[in-house]
Protein backbone atom coordinates (compact mmCIF):
# COMPACT_ATOMS: atom_id res chain seq x y z
CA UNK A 1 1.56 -29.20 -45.01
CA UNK A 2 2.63 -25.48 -45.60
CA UNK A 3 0.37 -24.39 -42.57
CA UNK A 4 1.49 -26.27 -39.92
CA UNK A 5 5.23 -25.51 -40.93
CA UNK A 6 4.20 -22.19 -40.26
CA UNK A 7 1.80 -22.60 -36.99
CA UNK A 8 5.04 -24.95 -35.21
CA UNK A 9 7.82 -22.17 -36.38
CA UNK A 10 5.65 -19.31 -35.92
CA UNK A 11 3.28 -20.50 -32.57
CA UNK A 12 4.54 -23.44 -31.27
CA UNK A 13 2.18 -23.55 -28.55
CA UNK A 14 -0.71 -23.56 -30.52
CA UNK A 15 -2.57 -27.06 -30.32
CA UNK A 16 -4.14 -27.36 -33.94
CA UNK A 17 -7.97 -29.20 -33.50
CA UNK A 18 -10.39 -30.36 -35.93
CA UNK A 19 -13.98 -31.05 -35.29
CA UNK A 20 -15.27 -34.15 -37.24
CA UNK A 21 -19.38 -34.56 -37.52
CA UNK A 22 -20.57 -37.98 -38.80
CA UNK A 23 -23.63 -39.48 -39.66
CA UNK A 24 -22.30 -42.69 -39.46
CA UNK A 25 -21.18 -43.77 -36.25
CA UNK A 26 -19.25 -46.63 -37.66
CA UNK A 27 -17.10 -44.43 -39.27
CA UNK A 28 -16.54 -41.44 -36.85
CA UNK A 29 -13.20 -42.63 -35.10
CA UNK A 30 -11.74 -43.92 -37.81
CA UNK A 31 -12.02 -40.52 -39.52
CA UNK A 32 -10.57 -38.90 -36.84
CA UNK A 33 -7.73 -40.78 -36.63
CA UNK A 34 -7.47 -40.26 -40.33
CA UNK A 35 -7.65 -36.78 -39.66
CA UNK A 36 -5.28 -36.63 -36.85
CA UNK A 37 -2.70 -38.06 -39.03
CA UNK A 38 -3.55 -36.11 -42.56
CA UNK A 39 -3.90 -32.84 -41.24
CA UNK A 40 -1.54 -33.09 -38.28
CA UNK A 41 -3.69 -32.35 -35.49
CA UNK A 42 -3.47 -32.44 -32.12
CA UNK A 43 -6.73 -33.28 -31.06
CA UNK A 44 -9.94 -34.17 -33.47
CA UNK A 45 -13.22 -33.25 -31.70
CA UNK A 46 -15.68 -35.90 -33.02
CA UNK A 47 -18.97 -36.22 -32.49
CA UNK A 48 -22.31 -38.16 -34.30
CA UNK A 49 -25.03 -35.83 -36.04
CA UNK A 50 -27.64 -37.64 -33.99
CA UNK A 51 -26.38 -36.77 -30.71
CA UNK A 52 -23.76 -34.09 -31.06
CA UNK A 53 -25.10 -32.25 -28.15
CA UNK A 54 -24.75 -35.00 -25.84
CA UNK A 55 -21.86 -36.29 -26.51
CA UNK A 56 -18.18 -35.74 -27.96
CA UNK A 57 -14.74 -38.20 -28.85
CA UNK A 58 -11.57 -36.02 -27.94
CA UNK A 59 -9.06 -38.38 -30.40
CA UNK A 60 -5.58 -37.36 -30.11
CA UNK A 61 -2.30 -39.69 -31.07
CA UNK A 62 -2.37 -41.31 -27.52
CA UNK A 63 -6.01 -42.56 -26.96
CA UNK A 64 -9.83 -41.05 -26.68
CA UNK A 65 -11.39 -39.69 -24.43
CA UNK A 66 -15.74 -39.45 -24.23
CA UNK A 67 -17.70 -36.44 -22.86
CA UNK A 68 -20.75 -36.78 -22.55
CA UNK A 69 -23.76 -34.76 -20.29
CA UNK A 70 -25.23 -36.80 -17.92
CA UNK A 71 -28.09 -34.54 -17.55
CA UNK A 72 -30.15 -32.00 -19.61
CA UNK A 73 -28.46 -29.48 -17.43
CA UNK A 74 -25.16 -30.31 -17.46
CA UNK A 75 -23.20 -28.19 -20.44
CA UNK A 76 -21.07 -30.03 -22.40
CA UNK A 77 -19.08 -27.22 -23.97
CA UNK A 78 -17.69 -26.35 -20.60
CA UNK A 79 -16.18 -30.10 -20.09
CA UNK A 80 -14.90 -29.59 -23.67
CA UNK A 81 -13.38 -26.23 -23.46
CA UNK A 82 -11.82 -27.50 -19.66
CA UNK A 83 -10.22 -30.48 -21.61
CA UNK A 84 -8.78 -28.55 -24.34
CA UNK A 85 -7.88 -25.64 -22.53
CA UNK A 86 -5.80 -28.40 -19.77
CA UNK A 87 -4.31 -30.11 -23.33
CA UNK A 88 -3.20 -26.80 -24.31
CA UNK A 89 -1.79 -25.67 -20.38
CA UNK A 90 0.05 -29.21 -21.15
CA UNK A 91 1.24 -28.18 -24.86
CA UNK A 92 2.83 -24.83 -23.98
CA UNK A 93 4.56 -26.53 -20.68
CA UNK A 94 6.27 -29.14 -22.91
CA UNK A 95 6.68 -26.42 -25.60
CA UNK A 96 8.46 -24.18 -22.86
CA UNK A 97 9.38 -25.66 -19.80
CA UNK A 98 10.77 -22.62 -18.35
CA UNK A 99 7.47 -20.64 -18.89
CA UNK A 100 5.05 -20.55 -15.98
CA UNK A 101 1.23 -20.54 -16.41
């Protein structure tokens, strides 16, 4: 794909995401790993229509990994964003092991 040529020549510490919302949970994971492979993502955020707010699917070429609130108080997006930002602290590290962050 023309983008990513461009995002891994011109930002190569950029991790690419997509965020996947299903109605069918039957299907959610394998789209993600469809997506992960057509689009060349990193990492797919998917989550289910019926309970996106309570929990997420990080897929990314070596597993999955659930997030999910255990209370009505807890904040999801800040497990999320912790996750992704650590994924991308990990990216740039591998991308340039000579920076420090």
């Amino acid at each position: 794909m023309i983008w990513m040529q461009h995002t891994d020549s011109h930002c190569p510490q950029c991790v690419p995401a997509k965020l996947q919302l299903e109605t069918d949970p039957d299907i959610l994971i394998q789209k993600a790993e469809a997506a992960l492979r057509k689009y060349g993502m990193n990492v797919v955020v998917a989550n289910e229509l019926a309970n996106y707010k309570d929990v997420v699917v990080m897929v990314t070429s070596t597993g999955k990994t659930t997030v999910s609130r255990r209370s009505k108080e807890d904040d999801l997006e800040e497990q999320l964003i912790g996750l992704l930002v650590k994924m991308h602290s990990d990216h740039a590290k591998q991308s340039n092991p000579d920076q420090e962050t």
